[in-house]
N, C-alpha and C. Protein backbone atom coordinates (compact mmCIF):
# COMPACT_ATOMS: atom_id res chain seq x y z
N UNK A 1 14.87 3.07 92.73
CA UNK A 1 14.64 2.51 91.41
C UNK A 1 15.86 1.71 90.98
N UNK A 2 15.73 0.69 90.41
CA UNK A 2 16.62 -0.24 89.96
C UNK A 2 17.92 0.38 88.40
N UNK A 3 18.82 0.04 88.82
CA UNK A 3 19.59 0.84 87.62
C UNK A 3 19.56 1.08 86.58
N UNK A 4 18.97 0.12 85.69
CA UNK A 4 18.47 -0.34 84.27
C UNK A 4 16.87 0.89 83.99
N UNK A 5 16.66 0.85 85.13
CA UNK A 5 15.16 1.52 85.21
C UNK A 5 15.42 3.27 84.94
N UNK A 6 16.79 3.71 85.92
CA UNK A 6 17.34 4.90 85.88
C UNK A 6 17.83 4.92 84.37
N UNK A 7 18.64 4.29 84.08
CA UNK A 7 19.58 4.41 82.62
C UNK A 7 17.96 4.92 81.31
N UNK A 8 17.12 4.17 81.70
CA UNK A 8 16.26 4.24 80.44
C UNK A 8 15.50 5.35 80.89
N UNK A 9 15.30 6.18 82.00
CA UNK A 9 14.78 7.28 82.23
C UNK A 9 15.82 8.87 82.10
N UNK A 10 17.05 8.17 82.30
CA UNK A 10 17.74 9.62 81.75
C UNK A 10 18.21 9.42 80.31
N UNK A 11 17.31 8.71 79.32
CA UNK A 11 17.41 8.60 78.14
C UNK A 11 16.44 9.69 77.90
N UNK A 12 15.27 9.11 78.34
CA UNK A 12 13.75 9.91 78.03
C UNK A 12 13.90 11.52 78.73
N UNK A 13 15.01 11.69 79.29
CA UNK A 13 15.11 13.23 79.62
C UNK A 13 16.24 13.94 79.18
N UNK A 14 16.95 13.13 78.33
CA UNK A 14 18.19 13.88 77.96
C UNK A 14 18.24 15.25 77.12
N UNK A 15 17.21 15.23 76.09
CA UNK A 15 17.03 16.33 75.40
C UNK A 15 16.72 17.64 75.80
N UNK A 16 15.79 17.55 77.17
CA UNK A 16 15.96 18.98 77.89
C UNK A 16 15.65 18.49 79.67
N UNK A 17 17.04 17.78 79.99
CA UNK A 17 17.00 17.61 81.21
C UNK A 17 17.45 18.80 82.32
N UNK A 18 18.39 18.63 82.85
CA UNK A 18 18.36 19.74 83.86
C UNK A 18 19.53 20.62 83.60
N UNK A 19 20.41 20.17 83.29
CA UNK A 19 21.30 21.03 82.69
C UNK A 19 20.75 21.73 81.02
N UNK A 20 21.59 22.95 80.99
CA UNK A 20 21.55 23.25 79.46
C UNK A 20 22.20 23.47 78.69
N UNK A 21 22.35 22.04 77.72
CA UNK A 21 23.29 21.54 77.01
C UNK A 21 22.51 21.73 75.53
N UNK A 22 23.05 22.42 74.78
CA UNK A 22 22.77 22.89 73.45
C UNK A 22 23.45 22.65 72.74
N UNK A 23 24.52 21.64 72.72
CA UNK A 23 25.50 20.99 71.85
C UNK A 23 24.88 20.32 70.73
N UNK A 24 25.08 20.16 69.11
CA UNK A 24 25.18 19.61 69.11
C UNK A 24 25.79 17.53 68.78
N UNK A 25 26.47 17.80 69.32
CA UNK A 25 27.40 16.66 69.58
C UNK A 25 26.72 15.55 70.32
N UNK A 26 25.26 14.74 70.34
CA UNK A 26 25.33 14.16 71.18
C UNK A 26 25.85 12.79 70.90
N UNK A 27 26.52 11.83 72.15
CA UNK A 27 27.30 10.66 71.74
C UNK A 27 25.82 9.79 72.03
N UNK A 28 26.19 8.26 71.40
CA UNK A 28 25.36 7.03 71.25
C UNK A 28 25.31 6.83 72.95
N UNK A 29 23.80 6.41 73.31
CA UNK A 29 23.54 6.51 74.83
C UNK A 29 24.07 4.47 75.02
N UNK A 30 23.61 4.51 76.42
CA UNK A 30 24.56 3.10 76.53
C UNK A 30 23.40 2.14 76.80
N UNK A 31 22.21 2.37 76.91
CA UNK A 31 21.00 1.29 76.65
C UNK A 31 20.42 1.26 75.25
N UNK A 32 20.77 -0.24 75.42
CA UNK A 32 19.75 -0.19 73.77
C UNK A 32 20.66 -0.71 73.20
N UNK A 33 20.59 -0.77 71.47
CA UNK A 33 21.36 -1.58 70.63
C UNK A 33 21.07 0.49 69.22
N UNK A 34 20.00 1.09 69.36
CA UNK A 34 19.46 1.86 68.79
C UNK A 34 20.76 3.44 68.50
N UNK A 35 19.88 3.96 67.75
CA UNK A 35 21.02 5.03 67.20
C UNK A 35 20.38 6.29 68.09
N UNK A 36 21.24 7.34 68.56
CA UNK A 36 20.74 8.71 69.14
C UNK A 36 21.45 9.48 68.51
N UNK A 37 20.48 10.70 68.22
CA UNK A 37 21.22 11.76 67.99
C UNK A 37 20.42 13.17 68.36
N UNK A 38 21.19 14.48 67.65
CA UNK A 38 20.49 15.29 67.74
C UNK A 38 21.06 16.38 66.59
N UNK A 39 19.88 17.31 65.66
CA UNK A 39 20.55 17.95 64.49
C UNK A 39 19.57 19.06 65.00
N UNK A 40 19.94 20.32 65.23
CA UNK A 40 19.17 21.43 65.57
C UNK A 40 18.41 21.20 66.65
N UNK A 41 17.10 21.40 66.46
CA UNK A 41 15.69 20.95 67.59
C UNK A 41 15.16 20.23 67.77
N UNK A 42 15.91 18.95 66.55
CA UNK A 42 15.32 17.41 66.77
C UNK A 42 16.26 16.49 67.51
N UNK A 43 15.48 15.62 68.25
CA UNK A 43 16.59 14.69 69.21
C UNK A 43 15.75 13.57 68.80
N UNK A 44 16.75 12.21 68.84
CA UNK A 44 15.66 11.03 68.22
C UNK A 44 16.92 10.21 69.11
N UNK A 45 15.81 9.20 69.56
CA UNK A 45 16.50 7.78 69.64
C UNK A 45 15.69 6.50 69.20
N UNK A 46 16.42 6.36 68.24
CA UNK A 46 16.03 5.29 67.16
C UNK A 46 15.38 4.09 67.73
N UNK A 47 16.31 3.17 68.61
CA UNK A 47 15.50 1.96 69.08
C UNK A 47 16.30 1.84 70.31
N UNK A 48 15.59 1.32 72.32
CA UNK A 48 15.79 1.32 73.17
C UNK A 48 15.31 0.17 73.50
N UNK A 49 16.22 -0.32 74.42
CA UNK A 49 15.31 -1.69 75.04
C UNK A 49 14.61 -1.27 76.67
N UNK A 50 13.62 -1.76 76.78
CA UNK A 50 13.39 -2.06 78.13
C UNK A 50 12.78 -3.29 78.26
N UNK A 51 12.36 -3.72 79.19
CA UNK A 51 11.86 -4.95 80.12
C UNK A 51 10.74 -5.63 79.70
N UNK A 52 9.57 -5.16 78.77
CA UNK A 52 9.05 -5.59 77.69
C UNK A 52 9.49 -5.94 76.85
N UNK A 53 10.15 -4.88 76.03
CA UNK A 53 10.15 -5.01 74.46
C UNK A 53 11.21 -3.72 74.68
N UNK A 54 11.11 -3.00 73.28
CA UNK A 54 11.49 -1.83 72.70
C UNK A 54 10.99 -0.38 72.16
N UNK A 55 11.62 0.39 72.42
CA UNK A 55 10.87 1.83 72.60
C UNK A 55 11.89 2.71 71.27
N UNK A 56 10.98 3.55 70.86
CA UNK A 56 11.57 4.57 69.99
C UNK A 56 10.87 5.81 70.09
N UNK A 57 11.77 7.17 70.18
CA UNK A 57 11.14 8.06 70.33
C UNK A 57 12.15 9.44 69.86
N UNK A 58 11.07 10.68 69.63
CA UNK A 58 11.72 12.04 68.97
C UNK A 58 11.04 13.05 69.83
N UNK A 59 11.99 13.92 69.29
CA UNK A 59 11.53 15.63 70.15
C UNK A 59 11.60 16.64 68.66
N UNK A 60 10.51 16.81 68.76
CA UNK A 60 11.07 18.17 67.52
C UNK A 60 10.40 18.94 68.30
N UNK A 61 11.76 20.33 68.62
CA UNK A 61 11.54 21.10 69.58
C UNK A 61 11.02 22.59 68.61
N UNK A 62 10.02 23.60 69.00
CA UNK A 62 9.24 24.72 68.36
C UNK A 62 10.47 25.73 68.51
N UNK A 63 11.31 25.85 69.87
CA UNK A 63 11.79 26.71 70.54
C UNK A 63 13.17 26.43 70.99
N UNK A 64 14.19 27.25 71.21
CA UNK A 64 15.46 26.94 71.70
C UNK A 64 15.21 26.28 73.04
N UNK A 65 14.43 26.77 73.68
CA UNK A 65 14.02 26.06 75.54
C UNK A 65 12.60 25.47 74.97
N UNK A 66 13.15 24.31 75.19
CA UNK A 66 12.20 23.23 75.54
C UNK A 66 10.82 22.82 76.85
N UNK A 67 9.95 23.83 76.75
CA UNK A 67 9.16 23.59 77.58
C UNK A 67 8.34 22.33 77.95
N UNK A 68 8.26 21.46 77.39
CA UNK A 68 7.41 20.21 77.52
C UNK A 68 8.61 19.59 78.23
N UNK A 69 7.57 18.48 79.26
CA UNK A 69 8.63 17.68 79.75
C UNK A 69 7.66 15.81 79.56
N UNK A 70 8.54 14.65 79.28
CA UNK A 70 8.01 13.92 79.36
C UNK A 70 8.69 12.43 80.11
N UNK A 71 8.14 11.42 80.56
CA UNK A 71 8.47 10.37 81.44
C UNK A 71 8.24 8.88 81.51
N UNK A 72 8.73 8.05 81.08
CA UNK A 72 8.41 6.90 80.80
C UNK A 72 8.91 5.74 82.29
N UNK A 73 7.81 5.38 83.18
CA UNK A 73 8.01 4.32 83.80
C UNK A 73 7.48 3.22 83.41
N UNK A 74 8.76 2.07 83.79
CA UNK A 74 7.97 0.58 83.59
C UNK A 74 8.93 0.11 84.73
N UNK A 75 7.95 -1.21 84.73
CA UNK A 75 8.18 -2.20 86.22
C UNK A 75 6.81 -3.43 85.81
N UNK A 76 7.15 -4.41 86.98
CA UNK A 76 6.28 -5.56 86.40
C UNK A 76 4.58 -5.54 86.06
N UNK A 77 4.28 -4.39 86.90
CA UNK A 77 2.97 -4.17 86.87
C UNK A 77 2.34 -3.39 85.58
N UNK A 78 3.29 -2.78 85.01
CA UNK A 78 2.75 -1.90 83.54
C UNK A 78 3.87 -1.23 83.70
N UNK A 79 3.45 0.08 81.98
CA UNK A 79 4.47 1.03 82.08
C UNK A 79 3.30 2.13 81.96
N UNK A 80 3.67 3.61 82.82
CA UNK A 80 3.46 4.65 82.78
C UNK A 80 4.51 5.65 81.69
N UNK A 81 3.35 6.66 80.83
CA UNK A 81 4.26 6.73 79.82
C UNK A 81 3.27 8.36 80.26
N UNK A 82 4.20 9.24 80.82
CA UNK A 82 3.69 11.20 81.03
C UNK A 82 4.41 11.79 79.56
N UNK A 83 3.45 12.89 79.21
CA UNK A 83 3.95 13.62 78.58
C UNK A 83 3.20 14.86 79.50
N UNK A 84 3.75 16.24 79.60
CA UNK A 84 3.26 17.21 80.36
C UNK A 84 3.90 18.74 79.14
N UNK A 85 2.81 19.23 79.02
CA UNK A 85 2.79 20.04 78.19
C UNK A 85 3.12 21.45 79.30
N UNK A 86 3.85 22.74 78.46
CA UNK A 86 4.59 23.13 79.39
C UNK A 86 3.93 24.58 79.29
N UNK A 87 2.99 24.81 78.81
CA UNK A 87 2.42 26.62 78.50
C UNK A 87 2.06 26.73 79.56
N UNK A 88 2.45 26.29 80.53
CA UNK A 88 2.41 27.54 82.01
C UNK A 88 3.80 27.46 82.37
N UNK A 89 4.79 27.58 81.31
CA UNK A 89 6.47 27.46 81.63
C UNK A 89 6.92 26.03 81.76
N UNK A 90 8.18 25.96 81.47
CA UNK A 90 8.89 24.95 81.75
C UNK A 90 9.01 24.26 83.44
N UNK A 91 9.17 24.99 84.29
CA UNK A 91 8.74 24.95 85.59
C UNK A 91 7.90 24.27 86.16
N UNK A 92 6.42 24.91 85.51
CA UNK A 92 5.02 23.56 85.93
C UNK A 92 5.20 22.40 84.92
N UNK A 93 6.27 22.18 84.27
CA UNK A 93 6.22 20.95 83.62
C UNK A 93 7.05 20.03 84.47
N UNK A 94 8.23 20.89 84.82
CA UNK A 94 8.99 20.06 85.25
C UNK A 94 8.27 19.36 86.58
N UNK A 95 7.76 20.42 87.30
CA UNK A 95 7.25 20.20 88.89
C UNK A 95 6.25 19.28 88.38
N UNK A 96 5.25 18.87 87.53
CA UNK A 96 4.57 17.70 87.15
C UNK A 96 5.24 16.50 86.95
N UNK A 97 5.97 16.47 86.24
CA UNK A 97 6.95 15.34 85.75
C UNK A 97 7.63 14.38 86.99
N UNK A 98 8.22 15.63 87.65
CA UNK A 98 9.04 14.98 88.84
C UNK A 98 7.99 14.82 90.43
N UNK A 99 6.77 14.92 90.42
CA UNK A 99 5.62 15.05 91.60
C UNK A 99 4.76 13.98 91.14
N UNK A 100 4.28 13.82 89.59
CA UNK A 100 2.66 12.66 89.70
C UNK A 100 3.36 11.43 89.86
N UNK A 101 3.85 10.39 89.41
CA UNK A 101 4.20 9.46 89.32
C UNK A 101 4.24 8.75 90.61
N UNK A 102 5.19 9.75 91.35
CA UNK A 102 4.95 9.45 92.68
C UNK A 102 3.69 9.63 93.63
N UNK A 103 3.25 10.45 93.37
CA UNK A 103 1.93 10.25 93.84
C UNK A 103 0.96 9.07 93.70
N UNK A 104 1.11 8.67 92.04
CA UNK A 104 0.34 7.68 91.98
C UNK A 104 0.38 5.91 92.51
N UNK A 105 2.26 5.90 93.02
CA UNK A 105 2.92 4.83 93.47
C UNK A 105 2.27 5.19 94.90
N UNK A 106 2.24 5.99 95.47
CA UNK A 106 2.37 6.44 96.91
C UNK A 106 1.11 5.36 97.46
């Protein structure tokens, strides 16, 4: 995947990516012109650029662990935009998240 493509996908996973980071302190991400933050269980990033246009998006989390996982691809052909709901654990979310996409490129 092209770098620009990575940068705007570990945007869309920062709030409960793979580490567990419960700070919160988060700093302004480096794509975009838009504001990020995070105050308790909400994570927001205000305005993002990608290759279309511009994206904005929030997490208001129910729970300290964040079970939902979600995924935004774009490239010239469209953008794929997953959200994967996580009540069979965080686990089958993640293993969705990181398995369809590719499948569907394959």
């Amino acid at each position: 995947m092209s770098g620009s493509l990575m940068n705007l996908l570990s945007l869309c996973f920062k709030p409960f990516g793979r580490t567990s980071d419960n700070s919160n302190s988060e700093a302004a991400g480096s794509c975009g012109s838009g504001g990020e933050g995070k105050d308790g269980l909400l994570w927001f990033r205000d305005l993002g650029k990608y290759r279309g246009g511009e994206f904005s998006m929030a997490v208001i989390q129910a729970n300290q662990v964040l079970e939902d996982q979600s995924q935004i691809e774009s490239g010239n052909f469209g953008t794929f935009v997953g959200v994967y709901d996580g009540h069979g654990g965080p686990e089958a979310a993640r293993y969705v998240c990181d398995h369809l996409f590719n499948h569907f490129r394959g």
